[in-house]
C-alpha atoms as a PDB file:
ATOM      1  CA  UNK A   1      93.651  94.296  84.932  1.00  0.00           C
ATOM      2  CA  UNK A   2      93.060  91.050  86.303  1.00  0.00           C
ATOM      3  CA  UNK A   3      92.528  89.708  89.919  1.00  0.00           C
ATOM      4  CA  UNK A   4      92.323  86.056  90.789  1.00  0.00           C
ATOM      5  CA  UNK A   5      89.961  84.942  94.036  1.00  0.00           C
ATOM      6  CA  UNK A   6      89.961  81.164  94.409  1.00  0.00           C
ATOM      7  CA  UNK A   7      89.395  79.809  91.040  1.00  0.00           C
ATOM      8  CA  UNK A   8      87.753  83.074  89.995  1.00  0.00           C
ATOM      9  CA  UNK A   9      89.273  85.567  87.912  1.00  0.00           C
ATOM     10  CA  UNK A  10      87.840  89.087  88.170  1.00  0.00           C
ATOM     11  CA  UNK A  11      87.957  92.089  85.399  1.00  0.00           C
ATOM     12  CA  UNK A  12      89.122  95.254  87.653  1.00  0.00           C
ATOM     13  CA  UNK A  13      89.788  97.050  84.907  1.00  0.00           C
ATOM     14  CA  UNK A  14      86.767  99.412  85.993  1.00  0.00           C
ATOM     15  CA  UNK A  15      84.848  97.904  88.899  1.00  0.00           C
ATOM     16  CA  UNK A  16      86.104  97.313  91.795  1.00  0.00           C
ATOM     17  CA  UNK A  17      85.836  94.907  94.621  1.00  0.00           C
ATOM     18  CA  UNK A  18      84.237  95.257  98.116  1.00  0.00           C
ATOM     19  CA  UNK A  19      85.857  93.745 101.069  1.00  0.00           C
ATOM     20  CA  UNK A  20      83.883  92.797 103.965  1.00  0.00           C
ATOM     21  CA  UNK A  21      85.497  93.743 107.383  1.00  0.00           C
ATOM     22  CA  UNK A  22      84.360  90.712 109.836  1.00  0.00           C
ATOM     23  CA  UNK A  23      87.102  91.162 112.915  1.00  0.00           C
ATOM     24  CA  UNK A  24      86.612  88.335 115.530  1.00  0.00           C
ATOM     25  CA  UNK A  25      88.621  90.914 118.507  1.00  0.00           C
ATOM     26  CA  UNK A  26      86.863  92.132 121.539  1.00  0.00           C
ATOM     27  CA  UNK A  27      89.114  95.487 120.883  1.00  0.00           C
ATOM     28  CA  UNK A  28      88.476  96.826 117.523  1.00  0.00           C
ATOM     29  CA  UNK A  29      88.838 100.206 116.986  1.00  0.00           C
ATOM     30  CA  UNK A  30      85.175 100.452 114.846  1.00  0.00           C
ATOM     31  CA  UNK A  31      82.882  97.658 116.480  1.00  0.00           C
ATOM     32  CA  UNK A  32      84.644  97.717 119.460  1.00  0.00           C
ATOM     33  CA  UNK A  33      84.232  93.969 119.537  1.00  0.00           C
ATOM     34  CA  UNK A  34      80.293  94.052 118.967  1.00  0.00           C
ATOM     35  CA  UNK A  35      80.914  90.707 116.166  1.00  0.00           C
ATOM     36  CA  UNK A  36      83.484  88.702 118.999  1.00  0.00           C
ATOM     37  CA  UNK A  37      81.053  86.340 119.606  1.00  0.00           C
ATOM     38  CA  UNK A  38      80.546  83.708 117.488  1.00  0.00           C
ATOM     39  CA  UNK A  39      76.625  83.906 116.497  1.00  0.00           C
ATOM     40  CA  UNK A  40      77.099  87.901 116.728  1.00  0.00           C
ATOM     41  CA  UNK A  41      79.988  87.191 113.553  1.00  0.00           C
ATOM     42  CA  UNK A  42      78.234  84.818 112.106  1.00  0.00           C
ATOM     43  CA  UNK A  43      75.276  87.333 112.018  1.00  0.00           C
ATOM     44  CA  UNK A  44      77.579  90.288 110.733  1.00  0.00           C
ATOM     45  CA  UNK A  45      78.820  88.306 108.008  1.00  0.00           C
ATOM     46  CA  UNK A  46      75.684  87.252 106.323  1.00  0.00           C
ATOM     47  CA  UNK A  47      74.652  91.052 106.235  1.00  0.00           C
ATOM     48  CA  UNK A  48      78.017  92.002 104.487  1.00  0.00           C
ATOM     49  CA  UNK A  49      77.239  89.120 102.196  1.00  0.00           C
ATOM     50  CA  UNK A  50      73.686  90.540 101.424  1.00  0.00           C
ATOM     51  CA  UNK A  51      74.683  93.879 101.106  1.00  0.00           C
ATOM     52  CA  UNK A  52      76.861  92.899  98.241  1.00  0.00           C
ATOM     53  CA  UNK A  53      80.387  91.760  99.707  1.00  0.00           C
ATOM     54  CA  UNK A  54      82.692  90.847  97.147  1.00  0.00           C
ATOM     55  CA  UNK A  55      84.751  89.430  99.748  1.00  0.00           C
ATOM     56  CA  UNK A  56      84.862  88.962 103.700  1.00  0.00           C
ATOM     57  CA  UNK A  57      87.926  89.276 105.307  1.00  0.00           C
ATOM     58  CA  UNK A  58      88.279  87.328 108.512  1.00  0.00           C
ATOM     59  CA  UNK A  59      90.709  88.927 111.435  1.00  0.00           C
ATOM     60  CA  UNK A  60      91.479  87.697 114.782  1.00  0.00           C
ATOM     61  CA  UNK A  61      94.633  90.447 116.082  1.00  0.00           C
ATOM     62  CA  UNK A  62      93.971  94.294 115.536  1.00  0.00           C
ATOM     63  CA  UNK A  63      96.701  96.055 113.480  1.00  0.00           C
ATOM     64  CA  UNK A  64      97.653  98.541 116.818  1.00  0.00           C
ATOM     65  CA  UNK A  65      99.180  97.658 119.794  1.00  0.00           C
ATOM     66  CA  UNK A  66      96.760  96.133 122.816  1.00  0.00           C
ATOM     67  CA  UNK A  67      96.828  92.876 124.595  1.00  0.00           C
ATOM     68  CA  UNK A  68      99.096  90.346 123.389  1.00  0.00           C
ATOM     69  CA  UNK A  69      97.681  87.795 121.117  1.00  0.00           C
ATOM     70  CA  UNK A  70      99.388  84.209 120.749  1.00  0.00           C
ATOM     71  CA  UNK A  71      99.265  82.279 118.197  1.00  0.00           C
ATOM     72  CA  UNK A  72      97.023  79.943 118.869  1.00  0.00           C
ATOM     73  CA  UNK A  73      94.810  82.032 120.182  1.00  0.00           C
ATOM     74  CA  UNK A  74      94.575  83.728 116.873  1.00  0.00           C
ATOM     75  CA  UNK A  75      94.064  80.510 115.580  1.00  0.00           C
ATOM     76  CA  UNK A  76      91.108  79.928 117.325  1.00  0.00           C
ATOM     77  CA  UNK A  77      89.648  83.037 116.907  1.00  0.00           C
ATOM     78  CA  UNK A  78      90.144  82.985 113.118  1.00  0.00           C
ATOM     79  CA  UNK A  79      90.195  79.128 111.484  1.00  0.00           C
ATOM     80  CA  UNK A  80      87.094  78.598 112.827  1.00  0.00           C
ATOM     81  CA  UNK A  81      85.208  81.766 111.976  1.00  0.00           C
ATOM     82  CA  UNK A  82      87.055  81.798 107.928  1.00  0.00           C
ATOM     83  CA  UNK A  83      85.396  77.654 107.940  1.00  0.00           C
ATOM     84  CA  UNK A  84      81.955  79.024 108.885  1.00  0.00           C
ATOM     85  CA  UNK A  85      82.191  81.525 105.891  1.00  0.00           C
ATOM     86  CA  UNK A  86      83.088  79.122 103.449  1.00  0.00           C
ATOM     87  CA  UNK A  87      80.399  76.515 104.373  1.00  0.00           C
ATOM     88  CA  UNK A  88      77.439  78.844 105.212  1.00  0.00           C
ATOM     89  CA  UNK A  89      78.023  81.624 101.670  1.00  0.00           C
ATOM     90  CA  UNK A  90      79.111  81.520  98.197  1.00  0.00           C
ATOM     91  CA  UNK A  91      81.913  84.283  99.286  1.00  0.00           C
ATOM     92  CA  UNK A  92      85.716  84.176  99.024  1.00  0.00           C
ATOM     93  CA  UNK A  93      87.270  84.698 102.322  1.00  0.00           C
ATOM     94  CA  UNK A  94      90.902  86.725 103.272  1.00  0.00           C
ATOM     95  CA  UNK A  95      92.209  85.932 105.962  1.00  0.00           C
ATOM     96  CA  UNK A  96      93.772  89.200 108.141  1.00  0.00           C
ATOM     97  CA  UNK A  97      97.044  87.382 109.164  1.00  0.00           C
ATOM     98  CA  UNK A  98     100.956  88.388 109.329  1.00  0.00           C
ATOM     99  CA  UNK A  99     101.798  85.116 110.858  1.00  0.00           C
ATOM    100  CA  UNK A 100     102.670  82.472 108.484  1.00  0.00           C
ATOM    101  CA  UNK A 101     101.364  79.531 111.044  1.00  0.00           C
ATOM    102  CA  UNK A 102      97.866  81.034 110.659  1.00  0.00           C
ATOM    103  CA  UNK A 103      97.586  81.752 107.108  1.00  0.00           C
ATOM    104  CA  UNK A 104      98.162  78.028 107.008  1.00  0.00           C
ATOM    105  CA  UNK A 105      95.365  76.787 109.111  1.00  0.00           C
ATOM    106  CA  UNK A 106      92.967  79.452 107.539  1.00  0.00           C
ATOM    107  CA  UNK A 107      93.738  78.685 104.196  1.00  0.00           C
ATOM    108  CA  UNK A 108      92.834  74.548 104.838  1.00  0.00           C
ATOM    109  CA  UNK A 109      89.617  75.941 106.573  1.00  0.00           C
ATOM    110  CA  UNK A 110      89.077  77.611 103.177  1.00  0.00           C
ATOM    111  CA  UNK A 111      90.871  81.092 102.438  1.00  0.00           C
ATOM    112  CA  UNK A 112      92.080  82.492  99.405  1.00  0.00           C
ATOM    113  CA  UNK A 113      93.376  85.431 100.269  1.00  0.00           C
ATOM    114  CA  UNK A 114      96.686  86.464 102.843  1.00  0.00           C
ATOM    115  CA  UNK A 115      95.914  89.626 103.775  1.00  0.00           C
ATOM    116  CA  UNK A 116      99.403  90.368 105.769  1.00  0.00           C
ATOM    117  CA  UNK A 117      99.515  93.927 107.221  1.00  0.00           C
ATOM    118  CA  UNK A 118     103.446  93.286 107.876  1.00  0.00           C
ATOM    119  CA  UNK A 119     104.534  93.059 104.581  1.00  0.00           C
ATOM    120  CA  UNK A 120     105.590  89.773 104.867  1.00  0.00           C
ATOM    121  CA  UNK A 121     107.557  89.811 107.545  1.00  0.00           C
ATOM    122  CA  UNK A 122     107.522  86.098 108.389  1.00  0.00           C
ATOM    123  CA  UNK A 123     109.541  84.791 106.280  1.00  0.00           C
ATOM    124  CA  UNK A 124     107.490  81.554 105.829  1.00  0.00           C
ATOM    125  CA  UNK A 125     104.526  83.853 104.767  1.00  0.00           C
ATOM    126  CA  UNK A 126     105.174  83.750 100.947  1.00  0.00           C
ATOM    127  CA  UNK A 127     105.846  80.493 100.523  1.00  0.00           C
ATOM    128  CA  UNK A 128     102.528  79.153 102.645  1.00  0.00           C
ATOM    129  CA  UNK A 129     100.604  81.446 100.204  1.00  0.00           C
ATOM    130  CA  UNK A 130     102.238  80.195  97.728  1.00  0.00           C
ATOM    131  CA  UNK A 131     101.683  76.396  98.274  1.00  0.00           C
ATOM    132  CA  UNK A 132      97.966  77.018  98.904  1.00  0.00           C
ATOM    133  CA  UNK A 133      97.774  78.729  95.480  1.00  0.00           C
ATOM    134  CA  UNK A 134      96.485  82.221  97.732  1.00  0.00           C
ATOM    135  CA  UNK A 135      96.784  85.804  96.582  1.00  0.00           C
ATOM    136  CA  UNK A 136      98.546  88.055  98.789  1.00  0.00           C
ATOM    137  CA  UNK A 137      98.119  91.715  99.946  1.00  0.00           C
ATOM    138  CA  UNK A 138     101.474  93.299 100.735  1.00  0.00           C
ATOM    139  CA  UNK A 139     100.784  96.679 103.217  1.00  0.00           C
ATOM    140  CA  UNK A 140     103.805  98.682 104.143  1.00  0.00           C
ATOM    141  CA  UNK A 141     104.136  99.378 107.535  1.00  0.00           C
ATOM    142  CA  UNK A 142     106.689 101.234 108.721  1.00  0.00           C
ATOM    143  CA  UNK A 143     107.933  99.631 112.205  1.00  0.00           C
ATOM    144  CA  UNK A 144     105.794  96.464 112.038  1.00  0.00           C
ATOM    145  CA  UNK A 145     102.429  95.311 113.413  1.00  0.00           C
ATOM    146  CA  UNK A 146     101.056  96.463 116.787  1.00  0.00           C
ATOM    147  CA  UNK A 147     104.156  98.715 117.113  1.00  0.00           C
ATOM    148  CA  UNK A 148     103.134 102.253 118.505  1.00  0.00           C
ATOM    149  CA  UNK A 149     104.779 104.583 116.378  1.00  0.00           C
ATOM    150  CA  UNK A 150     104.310 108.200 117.478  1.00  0.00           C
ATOM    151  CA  UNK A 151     106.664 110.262 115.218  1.00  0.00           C
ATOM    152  CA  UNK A 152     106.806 108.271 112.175  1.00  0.00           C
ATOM    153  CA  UNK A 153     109.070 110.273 109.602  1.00  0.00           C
ATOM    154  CA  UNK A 154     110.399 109.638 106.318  1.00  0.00           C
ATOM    155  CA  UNK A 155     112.339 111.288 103.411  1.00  0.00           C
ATOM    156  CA  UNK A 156     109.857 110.537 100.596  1.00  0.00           C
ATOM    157  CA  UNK A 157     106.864 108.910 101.964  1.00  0.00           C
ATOM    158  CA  UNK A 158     105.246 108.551  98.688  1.00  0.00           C
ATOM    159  CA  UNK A 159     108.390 107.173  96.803  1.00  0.00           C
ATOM    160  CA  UNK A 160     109.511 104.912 100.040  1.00  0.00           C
ATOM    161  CA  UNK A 161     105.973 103.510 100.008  1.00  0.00           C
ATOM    162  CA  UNK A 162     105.832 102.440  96.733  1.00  0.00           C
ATOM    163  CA  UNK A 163     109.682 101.266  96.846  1.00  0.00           C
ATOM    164  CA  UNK A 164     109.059  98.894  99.857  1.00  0.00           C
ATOM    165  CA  UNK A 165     105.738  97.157  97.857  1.00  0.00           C
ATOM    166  CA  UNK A 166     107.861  96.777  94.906  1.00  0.00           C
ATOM    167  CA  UNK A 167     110.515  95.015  96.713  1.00  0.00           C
ATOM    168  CA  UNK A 168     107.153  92.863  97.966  1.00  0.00           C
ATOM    169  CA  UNK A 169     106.072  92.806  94.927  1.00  0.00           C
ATOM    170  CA  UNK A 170     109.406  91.187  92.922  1.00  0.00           C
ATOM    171  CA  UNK A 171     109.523  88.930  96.551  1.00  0.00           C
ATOM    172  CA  UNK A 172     105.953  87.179  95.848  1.00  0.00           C
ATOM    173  CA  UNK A 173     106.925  86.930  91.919  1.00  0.00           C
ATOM    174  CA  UNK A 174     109.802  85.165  92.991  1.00  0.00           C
ATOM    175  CA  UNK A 175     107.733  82.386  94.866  1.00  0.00           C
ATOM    176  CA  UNK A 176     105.809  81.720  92.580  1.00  0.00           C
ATOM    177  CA  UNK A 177     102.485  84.048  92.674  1.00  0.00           C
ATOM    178  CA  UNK A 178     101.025  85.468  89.778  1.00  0.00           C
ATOM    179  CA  UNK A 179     100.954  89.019  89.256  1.00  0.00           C
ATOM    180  CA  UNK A 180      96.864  88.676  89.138  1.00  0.00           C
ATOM    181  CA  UNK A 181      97.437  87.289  92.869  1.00  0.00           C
ATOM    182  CA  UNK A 182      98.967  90.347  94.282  1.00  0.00           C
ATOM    183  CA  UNK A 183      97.296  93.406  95.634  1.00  0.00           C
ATOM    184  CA  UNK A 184      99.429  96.258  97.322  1.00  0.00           C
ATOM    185  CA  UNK A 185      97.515  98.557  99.785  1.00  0.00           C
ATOM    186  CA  UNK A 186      99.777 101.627 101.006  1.00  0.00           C
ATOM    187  CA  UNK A 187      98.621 101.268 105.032  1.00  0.00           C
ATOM    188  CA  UNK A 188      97.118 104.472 105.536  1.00  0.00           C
ATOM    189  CA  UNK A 189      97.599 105.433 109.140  1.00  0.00           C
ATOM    190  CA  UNK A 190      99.831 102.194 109.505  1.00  0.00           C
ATOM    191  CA  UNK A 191     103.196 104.285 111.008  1.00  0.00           C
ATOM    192  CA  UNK A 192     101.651 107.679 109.130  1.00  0.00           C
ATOM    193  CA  UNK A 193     100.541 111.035 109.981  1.00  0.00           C
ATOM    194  CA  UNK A 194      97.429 112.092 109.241  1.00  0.00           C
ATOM    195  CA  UNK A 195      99.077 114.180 106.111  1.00  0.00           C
ATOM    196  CA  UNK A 196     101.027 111.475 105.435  1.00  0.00           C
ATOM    197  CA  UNK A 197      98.187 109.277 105.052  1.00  0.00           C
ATOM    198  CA  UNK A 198      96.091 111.890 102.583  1.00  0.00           C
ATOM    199  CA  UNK A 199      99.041 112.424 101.128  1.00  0.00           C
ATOM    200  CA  UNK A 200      99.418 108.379  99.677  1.00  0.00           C
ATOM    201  CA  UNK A 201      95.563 108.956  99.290  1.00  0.00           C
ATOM    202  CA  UNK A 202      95.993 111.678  96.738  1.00  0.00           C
ATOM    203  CA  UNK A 203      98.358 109.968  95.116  1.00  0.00           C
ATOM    204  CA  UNK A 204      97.015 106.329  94.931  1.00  0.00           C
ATOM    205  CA  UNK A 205      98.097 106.458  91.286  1.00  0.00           C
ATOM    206  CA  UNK A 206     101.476 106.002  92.163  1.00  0.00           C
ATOM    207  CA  UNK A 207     100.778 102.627  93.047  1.00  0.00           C
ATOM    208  CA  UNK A 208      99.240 101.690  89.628  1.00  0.00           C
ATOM    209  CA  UNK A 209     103.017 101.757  88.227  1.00  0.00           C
ATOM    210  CA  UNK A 210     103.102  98.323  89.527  1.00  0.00           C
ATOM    211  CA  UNK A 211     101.119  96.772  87.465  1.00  0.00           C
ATOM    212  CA  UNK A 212      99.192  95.203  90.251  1.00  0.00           C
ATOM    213  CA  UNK A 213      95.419  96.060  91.842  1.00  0.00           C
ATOM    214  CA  UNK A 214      95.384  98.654  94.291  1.00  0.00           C
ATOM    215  CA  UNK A 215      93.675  98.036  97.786  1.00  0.00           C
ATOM    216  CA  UNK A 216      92.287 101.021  99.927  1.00  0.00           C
ATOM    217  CA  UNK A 217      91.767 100.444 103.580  1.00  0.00           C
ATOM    218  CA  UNK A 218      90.481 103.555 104.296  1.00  0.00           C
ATOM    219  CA  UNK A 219      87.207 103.154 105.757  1.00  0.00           C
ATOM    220  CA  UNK A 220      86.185 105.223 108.910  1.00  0.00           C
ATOM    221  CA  UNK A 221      90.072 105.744 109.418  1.00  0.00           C
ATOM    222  CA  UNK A 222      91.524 107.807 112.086  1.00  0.00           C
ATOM    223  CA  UNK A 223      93.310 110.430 109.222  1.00  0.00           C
ATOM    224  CA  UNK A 224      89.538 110.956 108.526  1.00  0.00           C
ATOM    225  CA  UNK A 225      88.898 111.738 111.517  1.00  0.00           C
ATOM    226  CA  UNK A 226      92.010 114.137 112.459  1.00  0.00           C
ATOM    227  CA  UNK A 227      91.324 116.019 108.817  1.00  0.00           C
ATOM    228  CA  UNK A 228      87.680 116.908 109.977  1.00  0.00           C
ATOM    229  CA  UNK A 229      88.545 118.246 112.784  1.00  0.00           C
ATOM    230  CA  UNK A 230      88.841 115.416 115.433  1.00  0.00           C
ATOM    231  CA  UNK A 231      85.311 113.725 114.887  1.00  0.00           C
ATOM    232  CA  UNK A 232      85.009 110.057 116.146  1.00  0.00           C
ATOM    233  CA  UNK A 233      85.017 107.190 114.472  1.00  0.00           C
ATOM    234  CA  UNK A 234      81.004 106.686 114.678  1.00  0.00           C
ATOM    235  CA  UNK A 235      80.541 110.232 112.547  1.00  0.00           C
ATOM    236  CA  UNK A 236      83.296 109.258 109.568  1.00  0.00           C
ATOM    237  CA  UNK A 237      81.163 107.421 107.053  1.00  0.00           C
ATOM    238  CA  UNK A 238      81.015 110.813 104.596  1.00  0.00           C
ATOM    239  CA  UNK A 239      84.400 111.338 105.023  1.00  0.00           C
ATOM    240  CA  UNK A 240      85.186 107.567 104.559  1.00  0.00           C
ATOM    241  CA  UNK A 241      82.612 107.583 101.141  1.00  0.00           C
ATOM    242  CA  UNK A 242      84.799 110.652  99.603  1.00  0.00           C
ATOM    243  CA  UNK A 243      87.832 108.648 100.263  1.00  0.00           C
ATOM    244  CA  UNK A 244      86.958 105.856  98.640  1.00  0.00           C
ATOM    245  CA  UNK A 245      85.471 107.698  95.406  1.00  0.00           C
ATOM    246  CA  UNK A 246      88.876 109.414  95.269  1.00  0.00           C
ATOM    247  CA  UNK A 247      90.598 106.270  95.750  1.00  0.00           C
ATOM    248  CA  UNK A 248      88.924 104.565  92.647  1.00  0.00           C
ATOM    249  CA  UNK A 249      88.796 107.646  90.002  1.00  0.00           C
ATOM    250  CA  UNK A 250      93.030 107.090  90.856  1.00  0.00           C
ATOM    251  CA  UNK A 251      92.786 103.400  90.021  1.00  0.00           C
ATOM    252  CA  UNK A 252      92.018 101.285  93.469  1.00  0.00           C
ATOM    253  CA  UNK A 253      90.218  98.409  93.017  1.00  0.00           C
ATOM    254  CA  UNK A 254      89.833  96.774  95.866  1.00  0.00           C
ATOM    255  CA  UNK A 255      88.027  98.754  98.944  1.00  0.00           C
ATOM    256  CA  UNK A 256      87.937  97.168 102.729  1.00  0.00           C
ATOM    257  CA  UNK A 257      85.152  98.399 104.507  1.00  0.00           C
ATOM    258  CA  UNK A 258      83.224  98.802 107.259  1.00  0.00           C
ATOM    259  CA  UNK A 259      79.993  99.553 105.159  1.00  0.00           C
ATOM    260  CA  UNK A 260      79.470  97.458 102.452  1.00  0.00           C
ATOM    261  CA  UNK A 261      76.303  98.837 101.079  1.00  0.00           C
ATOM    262  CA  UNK A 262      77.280 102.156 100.953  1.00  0.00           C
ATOM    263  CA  UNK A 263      80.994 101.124  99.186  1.00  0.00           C
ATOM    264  CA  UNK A 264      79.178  98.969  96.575  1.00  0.00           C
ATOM    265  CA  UNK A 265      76.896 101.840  95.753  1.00  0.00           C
ATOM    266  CA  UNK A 266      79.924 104.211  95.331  1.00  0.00           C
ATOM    267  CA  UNK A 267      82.249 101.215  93.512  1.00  0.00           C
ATOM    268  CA  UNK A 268      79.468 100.595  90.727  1.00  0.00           C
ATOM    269  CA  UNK A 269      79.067 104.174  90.505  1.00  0.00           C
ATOM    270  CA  UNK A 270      82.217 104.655  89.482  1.00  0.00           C
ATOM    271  CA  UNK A 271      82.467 102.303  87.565  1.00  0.00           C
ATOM    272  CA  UNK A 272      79.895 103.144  85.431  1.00  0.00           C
ATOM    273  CA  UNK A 273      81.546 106.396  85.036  1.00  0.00           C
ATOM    274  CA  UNK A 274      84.816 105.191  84.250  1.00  0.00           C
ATOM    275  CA  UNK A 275      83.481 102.658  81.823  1.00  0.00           C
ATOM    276  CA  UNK A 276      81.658 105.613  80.023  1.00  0.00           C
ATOM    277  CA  UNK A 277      85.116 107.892  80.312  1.00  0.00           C
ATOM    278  CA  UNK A 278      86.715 104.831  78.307  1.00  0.00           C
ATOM    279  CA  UNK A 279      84.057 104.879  75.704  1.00  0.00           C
ATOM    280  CA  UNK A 280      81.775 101.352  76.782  1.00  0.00           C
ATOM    281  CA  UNK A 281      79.267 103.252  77.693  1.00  0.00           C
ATOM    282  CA  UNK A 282      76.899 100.450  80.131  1.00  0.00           C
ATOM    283  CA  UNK A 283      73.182 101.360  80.746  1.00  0.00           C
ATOM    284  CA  UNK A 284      72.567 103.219  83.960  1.00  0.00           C
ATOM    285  CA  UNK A 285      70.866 100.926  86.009  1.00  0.00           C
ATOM    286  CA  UNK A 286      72.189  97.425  84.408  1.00  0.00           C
ATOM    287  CA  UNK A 287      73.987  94.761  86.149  1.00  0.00           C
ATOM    288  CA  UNK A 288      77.804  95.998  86.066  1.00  0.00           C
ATOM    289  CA  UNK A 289      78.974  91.809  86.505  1.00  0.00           C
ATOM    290  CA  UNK A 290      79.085  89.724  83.407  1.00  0.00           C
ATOM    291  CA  UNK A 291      80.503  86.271  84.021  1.00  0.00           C
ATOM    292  CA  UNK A 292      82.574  84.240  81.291  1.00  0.00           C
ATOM    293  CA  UNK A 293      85.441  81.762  81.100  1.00  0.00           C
ATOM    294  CA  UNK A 294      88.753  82.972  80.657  1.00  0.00           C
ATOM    295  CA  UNK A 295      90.742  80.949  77.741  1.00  0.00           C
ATOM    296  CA  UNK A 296      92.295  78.812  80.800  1.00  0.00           C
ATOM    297  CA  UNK A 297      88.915  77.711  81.596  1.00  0.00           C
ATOM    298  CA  UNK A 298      88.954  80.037  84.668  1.00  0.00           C
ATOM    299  CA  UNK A 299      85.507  81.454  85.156  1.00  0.00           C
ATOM    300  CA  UNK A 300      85.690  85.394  84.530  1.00  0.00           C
ATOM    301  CA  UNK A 301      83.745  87.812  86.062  1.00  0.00           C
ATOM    302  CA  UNK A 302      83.673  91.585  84.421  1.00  0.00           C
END
């Protein structure tokens, strides 16, 4: 399986990719707005970099309900911080966006990837993604963004799930982007139960059937939290490291974390393992990235 960043084409047929969480919000629900600042981001992002980010993905509204962010006030929050990335490390950058206005200005400051936790609700979304050449990540959600939703309930959740990305899915084909620019993430706890979140977890595989990579947003979680017994969000990072083991042996590929170092750790890990399960056998302790040119002349990284 192949996923396209940029002009770079990555081999996920094993290894996955880390994504960097950098939020520029003073109400976060991990760093509780510790990286707001500019210098303080700035700061976070070149240790995600250095701990082995794949990618760094750039937010400026968090996904639950709080104080109302406009526009342009995203907009300021975000362009600038995703045109400090680009310029300062050799990274791609996401952009954590359902408005179609700022995927715009963030992908001219230099993103190259829409992460849209609406599923593309705005109906300009797709085709600004499209015109920028950006790949997309379609979530489900089940009311919408920053929408408290107490009692979520559903007949299926694990065949409604993967029916509303499809219908994402066949949407972003249809404008356009390339199947090795789409990435479908289930939204645990996005309008879910705790259950109903481990429940998608188990069954990440599901999401495999279409044929596109798999993100996990998993990391320190509050369905972690709820299935150990209520602990906060400081004391999930176990939990949140056998989630996203899980996640890969059922075919994720792309993890968004909090903690990059101990993700890439677990990611290569696995891989290793999985390469070995399929017979390719890598030595322990090699470099698990080869880099080549794809016969497009796309460079190709393994």
């Amino acid at each position: 399986m192949r996923l396209a960043l940029g002009s770079v084409v990555h081999d996920v047929t094993h290894r996955a990719l880390v994504m960097g969480i950098a939020n520029r919000t003073p109400d976060s629900f991990y760093d509780r707005g510790r990286h707001y600042d500019f210098d303080a981001f700035c700061r976070h992002v070149e240790r995600l970099v250095d701990e082995g980010a794949d990618l760094v993905d750039v937010g400026g509204v968090r996904a639950a309900p709080g104080i109302e962010v406009t526009p342009d006030e995203e907009i300021e929050r975000v362009v600038p911080a995703v045109a400090a990335v680009t310029s300062r490390f050799d990274v791609p950058v996401s952009v954590d966006t359902f408005r179609a206005v700022v995927l715009d200005e963030a992908c001219r400051a230099g993103a190259v990837v829409a992460n849209d936790i609406s599923g593309f609700a705005d109906p300009a979304y797709l085709d600004v993604a499209a015109r920028h050449g950006a790949t997309v990540v379609a979530t489900h959600v089940r009311l919408g963004p920053r929408i408290h939703d107490p009692e979520p309930a559903y007949d299926d959740v694990r065949a409604e799930v993967v029916a509303f990305l499809a219908r994402r899915v066949e949407a972003a084909r249809a404008r356009g982007i390339g199947a090795e620019r789409i990435i479908v993430d289930a939204g645990l706890d996005l309008g879910k139960t705790p259950a109903m979140s481990l429940e998608l977890l188990r069954h990440s595989d599901d999401l495999v059937s279409l044929a596109c990579p798999v993100l996990l947003s998993a990391s320190n979680k509050g369905f972690l939290g709820e299935l150990l017994g209520g602990v906060d969000v400081d004391a999930r990072a176990a939990a949140t490291i056998g989630a996203h083991a899980l996640g890969l042996v059922l075919g994720c590929r792309v993890l968004r974390v909090h903690d990059v170092k101990a993700a890439r750790r677990v990611a290569d890990l696995t891989a290793a393992l999985l390469a070995v399960r399929a017979g390719d056998d890598p030595p322990l302790g090699a470099p698990l990235t080869r880099t080549g040119v794809a016969d497009d002349g796309v460079e190709v990284t393994s």
